[in-house]
C-alpha atoms as a PDB file:
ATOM      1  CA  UNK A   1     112.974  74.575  95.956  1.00  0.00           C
ATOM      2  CA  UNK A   2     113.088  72.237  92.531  1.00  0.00           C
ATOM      3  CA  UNK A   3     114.856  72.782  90.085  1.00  0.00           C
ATOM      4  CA  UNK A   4     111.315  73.987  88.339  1.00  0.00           C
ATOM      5  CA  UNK A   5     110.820  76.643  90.596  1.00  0.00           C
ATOM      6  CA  UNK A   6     114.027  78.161  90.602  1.00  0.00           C
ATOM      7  CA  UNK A   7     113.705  78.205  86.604  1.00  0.00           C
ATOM      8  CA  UNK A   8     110.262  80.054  86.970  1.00  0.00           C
ATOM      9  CA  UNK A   9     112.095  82.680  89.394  1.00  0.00           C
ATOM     10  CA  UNK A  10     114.539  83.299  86.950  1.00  0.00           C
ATOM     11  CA  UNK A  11     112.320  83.589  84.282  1.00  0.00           C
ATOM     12  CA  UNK A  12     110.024  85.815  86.005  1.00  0.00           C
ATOM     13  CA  UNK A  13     113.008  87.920  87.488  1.00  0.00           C
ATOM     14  CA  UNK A  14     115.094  88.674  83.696  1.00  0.00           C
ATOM     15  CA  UNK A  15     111.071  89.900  82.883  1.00  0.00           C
ATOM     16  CA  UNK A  16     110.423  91.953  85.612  1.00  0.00           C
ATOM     17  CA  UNK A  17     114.283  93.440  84.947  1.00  0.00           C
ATOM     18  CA  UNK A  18     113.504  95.092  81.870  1.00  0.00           C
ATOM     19  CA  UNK A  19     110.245  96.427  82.708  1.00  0.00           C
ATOM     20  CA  UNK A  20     110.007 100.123  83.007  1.00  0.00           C
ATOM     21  CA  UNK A  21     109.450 101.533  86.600  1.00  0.00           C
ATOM     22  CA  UNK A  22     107.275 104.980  87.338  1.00  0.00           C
ATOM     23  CA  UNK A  23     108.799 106.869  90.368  1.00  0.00           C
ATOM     24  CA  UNK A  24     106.381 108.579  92.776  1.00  0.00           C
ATOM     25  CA  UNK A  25     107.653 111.450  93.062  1.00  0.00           C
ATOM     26  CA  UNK A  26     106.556 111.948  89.389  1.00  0.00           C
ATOM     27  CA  UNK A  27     103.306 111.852  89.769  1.00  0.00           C
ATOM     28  CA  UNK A  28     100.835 114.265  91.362  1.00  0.00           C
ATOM     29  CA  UNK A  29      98.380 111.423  92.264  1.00  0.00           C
ATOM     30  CA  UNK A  30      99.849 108.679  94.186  1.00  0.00           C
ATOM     31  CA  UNK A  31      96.339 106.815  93.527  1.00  0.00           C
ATOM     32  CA  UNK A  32      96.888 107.639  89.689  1.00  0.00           C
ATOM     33  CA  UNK A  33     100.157 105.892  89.719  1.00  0.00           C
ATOM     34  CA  UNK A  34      98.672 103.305  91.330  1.00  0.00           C
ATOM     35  CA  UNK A  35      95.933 102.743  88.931  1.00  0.00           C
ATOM     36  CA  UNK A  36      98.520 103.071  86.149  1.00  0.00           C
ATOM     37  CA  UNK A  37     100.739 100.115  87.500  1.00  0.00           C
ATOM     38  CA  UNK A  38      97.931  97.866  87.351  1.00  0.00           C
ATOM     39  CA  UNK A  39      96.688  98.729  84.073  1.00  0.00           C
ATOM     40  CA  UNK A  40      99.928  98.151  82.908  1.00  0.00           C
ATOM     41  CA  UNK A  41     100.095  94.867  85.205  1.00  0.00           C
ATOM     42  CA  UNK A  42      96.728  93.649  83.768  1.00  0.00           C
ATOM     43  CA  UNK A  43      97.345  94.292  80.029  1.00  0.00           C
ATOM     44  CA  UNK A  44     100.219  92.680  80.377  1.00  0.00           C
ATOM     45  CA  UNK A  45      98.938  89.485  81.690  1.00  0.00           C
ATOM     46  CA  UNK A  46      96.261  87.357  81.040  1.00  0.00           C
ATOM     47  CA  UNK A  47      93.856  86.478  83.745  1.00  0.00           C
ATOM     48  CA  UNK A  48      95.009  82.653  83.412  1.00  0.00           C
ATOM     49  CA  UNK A  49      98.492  83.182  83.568  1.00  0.00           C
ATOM     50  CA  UNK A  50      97.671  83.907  87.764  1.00  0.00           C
ATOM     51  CA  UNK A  51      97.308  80.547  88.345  1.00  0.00           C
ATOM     52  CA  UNK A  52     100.602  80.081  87.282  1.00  0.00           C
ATOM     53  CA  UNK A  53     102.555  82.935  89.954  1.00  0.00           C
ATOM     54  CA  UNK A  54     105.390  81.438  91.725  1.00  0.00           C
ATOM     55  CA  UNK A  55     104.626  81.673  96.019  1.00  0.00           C
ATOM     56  CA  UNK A  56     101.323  83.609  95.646  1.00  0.00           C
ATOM     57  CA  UNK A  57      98.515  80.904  96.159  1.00  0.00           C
ATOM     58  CA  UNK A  58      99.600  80.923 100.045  1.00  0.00           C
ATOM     59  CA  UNK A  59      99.249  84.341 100.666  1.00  0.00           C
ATOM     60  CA  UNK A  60      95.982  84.864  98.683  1.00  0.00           C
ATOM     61  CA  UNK A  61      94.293  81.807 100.476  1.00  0.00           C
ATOM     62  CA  UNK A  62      95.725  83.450 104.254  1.00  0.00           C
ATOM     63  CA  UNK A  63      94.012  87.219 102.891  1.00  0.00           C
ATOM     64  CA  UNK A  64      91.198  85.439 101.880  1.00  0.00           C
ATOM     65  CA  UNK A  65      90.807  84.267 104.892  1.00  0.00           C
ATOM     66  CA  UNK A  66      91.250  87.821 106.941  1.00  0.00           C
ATOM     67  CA  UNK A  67      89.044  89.711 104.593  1.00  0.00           C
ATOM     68  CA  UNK A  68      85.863  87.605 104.542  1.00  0.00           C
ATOM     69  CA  UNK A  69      84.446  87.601 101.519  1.00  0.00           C
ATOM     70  CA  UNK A  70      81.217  86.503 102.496  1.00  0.00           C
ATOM     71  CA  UNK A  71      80.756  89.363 104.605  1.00  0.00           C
ATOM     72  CA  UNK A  72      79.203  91.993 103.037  1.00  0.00           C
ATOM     73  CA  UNK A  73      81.198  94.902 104.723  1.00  0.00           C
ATOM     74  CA  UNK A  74      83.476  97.388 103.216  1.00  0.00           C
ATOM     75  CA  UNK A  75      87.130  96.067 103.298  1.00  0.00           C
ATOM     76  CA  UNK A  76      90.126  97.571 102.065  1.00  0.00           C
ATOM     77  CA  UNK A  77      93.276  95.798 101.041  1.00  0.00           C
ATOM     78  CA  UNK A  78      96.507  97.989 100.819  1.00  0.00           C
ATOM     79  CA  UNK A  79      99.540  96.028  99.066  1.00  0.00           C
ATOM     80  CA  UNK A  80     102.797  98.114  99.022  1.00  0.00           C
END
């Protein structure tokens, strides 16, 4: 990796540090905490700041791929 990239991990890794988790076990809806996260997730970043996501482009062009987008059947998409 450059020496870029490895900046950008760090950067991204002291933000994610101090972030405040939510524990599962806390919450009666799995699917609540879910929707929570990526409330949080999305308020927190802008929509043009994805562009910008260190390793992600590969793995979104390889689902894009498996899903099928043009296809108008139901798909879903777990990420863990």
């Amino acid at each position: 990796k450059t020496e870029e990239e490895k900046q950008r991990w760090r950067r991204a890794l002291t933000q994610v540090a101090v972030i405040a988790g939510e524990h599962s076990i806390s919450w009666a809806s799995e699917a609540e905490m879910i929707l929570k996260i990526v409330m949080d997730v999305s308020n927190e970043l802008p929509s043009s700041d994805f562009d910008r996501l260190v390793g992600v482009e590969a793995h979104v062009e390889k689902m894009k791929a498996m899903i099928c987008l043009e296809s108008d059947d139901v798909k879903i998409v777990g990420i863990w």
